[in-house]
N, C-alpha and C. Protein backbone atom coordinates (compact mmCIF):
# COMPACT_ATOMS: atom_id res chain seq x y z
N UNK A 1 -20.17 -40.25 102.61
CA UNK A 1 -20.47 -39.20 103.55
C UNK A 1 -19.26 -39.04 104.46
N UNK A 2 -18.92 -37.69 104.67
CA UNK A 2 -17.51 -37.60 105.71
C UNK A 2 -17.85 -36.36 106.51
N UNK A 3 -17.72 -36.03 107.52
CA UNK A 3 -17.72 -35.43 108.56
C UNK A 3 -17.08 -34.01 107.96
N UNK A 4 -17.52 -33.08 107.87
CA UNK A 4 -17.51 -31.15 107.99
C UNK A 4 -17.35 -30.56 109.32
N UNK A 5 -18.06 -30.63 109.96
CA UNK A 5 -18.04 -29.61 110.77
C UNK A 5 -19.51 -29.52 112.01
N UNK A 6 -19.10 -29.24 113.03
CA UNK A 6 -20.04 -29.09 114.07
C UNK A 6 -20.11 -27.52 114.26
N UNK A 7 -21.83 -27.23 113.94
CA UNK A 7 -22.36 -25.93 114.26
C UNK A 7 -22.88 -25.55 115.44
N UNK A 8 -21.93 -24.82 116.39
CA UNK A 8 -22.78 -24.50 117.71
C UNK A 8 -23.56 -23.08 117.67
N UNK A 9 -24.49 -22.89 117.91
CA UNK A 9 -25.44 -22.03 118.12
C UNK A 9 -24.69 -21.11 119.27
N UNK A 10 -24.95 -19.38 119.28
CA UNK A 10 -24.44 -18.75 120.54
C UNK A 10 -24.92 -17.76 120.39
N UNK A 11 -25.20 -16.61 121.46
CA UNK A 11 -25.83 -15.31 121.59
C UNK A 11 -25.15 -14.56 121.73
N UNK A 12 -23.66 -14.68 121.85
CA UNK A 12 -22.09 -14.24 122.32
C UNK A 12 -21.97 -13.30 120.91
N UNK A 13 -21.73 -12.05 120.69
CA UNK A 13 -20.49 -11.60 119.84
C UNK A 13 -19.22 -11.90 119.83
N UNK A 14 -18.40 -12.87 118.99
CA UNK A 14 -17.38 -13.49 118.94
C UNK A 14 -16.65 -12.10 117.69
N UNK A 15 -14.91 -12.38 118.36
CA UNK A 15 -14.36 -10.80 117.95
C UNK A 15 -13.65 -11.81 116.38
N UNK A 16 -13.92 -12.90 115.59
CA UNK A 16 -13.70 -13.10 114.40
C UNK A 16 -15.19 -13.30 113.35
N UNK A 17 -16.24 -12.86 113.73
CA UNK A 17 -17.34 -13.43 113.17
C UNK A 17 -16.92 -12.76 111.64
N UNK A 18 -17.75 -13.48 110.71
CA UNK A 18 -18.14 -13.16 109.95
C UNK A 18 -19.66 -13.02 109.11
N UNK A 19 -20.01 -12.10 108.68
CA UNK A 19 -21.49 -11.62 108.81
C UNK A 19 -22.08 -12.35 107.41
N UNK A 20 -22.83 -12.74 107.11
CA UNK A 20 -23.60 -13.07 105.91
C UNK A 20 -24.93 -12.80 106.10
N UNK A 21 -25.37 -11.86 105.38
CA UNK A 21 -26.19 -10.83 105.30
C UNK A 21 -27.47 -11.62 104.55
N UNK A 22 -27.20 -12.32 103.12
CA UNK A 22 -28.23 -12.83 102.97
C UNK A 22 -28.78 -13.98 104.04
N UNK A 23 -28.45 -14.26 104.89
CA UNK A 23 -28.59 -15.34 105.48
C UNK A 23 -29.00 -15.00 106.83
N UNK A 24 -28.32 -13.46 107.60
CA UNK A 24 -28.94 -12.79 108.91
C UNK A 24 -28.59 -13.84 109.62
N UNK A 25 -27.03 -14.33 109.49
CA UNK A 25 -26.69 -14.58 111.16
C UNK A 25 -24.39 -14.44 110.49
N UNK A 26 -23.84 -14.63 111.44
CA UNK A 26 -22.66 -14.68 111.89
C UNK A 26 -22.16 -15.94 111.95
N UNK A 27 -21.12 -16.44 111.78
CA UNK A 27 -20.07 -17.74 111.74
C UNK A 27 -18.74 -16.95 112.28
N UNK A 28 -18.11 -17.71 112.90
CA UNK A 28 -16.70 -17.93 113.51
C UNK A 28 -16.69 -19.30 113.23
N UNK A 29 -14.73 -19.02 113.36
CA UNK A 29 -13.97 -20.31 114.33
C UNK A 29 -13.90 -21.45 113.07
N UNK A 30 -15.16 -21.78 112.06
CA UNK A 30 -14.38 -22.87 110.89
C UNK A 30 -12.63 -22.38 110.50
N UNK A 31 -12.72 -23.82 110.19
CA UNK A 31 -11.41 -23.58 109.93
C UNK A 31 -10.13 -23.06 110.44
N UNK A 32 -10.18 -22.49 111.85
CA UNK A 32 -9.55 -22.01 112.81
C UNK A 32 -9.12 -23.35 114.01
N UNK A 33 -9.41 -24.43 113.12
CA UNK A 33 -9.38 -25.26 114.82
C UNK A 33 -9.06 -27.08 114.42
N UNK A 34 -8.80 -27.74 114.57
CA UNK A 34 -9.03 -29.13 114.26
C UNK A 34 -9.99 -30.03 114.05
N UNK A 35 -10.67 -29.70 114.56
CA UNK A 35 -12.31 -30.75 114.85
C UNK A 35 -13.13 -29.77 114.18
N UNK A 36 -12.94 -28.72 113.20
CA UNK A 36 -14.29 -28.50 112.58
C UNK A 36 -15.60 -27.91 113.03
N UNK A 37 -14.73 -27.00 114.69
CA UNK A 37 -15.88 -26.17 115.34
C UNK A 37 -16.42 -24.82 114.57
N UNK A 38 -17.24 -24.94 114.24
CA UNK A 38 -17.91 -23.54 114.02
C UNK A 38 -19.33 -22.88 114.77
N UNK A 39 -19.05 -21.77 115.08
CA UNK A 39 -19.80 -21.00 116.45
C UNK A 39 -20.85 -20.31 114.97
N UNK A 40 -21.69 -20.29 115.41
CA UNK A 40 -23.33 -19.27 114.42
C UNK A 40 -24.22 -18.54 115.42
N UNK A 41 -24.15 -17.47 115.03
CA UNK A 41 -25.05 -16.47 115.81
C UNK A 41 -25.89 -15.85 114.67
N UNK A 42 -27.44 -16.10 115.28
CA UNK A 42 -28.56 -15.51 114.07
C UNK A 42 -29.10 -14.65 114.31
N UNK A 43 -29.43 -13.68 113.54
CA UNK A 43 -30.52 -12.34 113.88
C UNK A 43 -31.76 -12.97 114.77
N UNK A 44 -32.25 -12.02 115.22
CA UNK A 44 -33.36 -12.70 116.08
C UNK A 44 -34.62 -13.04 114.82
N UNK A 45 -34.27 -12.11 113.62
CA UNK A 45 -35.57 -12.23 112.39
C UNK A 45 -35.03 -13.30 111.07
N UNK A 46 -33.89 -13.94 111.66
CA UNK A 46 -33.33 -14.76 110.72
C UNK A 46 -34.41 -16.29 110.32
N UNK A 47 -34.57 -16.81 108.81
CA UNK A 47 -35.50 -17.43 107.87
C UNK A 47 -34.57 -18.76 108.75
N UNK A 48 -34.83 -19.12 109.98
CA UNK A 48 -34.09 -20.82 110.45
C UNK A 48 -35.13 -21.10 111.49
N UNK A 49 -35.62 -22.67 110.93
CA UNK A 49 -36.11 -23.35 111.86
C UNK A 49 -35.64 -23.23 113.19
N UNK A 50 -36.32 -23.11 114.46
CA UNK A 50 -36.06 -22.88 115.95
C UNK A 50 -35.06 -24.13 116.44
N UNK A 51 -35.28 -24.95 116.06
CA UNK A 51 -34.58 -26.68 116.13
C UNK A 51 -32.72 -26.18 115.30
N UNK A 52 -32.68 -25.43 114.54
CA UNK A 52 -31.23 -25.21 113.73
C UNK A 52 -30.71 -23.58 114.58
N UNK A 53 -31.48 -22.63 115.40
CA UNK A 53 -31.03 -21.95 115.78
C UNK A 53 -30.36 -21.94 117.06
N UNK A 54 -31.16 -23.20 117.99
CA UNK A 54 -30.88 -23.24 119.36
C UNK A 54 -30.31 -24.41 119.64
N UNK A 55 -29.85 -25.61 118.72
CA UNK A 55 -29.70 -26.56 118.98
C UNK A 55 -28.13 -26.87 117.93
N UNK A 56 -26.97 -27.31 118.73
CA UNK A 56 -25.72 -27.85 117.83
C UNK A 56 -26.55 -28.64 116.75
N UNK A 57 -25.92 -28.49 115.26
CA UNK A 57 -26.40 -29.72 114.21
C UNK A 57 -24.58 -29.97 113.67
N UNK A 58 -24.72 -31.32 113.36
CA UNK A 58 -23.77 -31.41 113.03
C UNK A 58 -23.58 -31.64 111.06
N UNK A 59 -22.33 -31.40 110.36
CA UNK A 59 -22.49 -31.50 109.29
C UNK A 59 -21.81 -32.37 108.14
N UNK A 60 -21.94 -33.03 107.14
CA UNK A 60 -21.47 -34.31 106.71
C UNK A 60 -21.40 -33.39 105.44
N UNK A 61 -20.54 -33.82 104.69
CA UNK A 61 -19.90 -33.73 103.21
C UNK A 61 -20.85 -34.52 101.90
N UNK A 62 -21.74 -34.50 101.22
CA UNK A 62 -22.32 -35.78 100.65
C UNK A 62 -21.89 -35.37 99.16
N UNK A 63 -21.85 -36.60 98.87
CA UNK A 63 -21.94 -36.59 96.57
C UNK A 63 -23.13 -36.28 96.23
N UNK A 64 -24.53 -37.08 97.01
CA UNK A 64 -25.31 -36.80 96.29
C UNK A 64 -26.72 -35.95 97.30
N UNK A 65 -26.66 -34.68 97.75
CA UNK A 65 -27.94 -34.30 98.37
C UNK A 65 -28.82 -34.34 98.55
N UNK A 66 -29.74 -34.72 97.10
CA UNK A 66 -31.14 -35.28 96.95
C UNK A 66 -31.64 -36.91 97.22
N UNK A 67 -30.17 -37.39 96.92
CA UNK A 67 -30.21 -38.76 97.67
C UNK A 67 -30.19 -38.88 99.10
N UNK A 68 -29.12 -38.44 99.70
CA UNK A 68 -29.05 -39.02 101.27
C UNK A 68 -30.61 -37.99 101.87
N UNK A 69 -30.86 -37.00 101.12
CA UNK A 69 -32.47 -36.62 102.39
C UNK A 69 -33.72 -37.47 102.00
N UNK A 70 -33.63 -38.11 101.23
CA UNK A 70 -35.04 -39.21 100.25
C UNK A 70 -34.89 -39.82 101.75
N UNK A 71 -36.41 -39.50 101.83
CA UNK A 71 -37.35 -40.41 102.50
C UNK A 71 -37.62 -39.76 104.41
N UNK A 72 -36.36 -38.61 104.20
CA UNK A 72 -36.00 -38.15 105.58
C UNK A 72 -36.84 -36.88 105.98
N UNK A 73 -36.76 -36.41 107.66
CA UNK A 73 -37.72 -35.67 107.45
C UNK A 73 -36.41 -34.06 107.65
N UNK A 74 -36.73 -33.49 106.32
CA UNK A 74 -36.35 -32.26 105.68
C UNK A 74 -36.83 -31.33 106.67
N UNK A 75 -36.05 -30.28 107.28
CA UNK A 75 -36.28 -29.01 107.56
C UNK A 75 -35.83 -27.66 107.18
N UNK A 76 -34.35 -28.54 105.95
CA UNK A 76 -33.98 -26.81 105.35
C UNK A 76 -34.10 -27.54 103.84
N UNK A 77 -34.83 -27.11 102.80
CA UNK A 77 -34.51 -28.04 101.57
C UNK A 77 -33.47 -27.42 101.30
N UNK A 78 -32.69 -28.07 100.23
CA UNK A 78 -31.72 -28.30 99.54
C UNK A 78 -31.78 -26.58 98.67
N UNK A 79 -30.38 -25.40 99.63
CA UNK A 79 -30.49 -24.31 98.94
C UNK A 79 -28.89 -24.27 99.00
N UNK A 80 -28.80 -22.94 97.89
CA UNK A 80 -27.04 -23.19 97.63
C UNK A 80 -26.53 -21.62 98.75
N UNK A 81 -26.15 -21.71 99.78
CA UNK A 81 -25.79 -20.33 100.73
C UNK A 81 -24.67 -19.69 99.92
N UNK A 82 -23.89 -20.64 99.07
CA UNK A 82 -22.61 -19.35 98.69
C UNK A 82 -22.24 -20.45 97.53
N UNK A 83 -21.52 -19.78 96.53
CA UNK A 83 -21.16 -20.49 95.35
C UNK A 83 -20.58 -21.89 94.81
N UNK A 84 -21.39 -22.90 94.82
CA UNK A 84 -20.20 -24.27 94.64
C UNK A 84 -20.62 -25.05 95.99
N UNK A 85 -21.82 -24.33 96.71
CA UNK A 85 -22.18 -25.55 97.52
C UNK A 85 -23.47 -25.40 97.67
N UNK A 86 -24.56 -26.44 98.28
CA UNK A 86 -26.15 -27.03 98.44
C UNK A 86 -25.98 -27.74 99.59
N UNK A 87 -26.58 -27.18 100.70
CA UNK A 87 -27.03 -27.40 102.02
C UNK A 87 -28.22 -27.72 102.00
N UNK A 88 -28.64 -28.96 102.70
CA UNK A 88 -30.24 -29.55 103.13
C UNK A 88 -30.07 -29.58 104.89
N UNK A 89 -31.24 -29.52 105.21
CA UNK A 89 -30.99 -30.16 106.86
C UNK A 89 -32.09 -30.82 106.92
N UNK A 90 -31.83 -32.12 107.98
CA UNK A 90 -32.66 -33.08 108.42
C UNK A 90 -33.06 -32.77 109.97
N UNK A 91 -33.70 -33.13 110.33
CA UNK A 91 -34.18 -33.67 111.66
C UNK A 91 -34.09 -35.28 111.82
N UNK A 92 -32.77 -35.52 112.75
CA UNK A 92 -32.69 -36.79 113.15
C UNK A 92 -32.45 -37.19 114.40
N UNK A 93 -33.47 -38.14 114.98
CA UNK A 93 -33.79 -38.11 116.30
C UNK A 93 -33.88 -36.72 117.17
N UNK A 94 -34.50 -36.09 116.82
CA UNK A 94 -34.67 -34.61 117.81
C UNK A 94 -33.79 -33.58 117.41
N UNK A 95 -32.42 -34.05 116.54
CA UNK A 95 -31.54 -32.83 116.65
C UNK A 95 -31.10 -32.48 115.35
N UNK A 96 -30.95 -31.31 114.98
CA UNK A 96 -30.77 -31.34 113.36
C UNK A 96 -29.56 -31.45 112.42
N UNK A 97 -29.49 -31.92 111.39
CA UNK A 97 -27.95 -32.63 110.81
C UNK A 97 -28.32 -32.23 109.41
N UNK A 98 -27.18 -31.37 109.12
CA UNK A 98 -26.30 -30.75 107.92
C UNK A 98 -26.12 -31.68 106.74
N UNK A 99 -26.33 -31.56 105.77
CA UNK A 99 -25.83 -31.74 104.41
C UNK A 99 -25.40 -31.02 103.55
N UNK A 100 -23.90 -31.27 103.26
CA UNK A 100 -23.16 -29.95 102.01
C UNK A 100 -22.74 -30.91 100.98
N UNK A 101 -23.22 -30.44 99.60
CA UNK A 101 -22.52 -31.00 98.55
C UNK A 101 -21.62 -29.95 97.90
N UNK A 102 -20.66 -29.98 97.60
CA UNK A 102 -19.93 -29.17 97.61
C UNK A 102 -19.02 -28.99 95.96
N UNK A 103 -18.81 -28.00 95.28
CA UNK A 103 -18.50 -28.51 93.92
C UNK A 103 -16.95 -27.50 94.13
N UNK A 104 -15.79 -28.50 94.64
CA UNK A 104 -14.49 -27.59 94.74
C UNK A 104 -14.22 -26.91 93.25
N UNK A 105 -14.70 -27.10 92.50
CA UNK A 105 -13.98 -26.37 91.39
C UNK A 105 -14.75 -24.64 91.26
N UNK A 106 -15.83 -24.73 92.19
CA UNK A 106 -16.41 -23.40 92.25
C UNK A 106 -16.52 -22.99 93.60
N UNK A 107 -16.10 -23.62 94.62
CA UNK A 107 -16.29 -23.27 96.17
C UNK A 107 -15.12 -22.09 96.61
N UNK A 108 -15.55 -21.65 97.51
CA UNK A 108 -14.40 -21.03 97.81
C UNK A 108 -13.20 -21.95 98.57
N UNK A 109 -12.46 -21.28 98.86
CA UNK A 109 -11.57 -22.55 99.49
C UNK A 109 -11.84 -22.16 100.42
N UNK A 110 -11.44 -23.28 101.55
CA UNK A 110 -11.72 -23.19 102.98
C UNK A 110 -13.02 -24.17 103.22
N UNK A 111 -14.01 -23.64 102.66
CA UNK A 111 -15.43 -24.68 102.73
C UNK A 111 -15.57 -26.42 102.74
């Protein structure tokens, strides 16, 4: 497991977002920065637990997805947002934490 990226939640229109439509919210700032900040702004009708919209989660890199969430308590199962990767989220201790497995030979770069 290795450290991705920290998702902060914001209500701000940021002037680099980028929109993902199936998903009904906005990202900035990955990859723009050292530490792996990325800013998310969601439709107000966007499909995300209240705990992943209002609250920073942070996000880890894993080999195996279905392994590291066994036994944990799941709040996003294991779906693929864009080509060559599978995101799960947990709830741990109160705050929610990211899982990307990621398959570089089909990801985009940058991810």
């Amino acid at each position: 497991m290795k450290y991705h990226h920290i998702g902060i939640p914001t209500k701000e229109k940021l002037k680099d977002e980028i929109y993902l439509k199936h998903l009904k919210m906005y990202t900035s700032g990955y990859g723009k920065n050292l530490y792996g900040i990325e800013w998310v702004r969601y439709e107000d009708d966007a499909d995300f637990p209240g705990i992943v919209m209002n609250l920073p989660h942070v996000a880890f890199e894993v080999d195996d997805i279905n392994e590291i969430i066994k036994g944990k308590k799941v709040i996003i199962q294991p779906n693929s947002p864009s080509p060559g990767v599978i995101v799960a989220f947990i709830e741990d201790s109160g705050a929610p934490v990211e899982f990307m497995q990621v398959d570089r030979a089909i990801a985009k770069e940058g991810i």
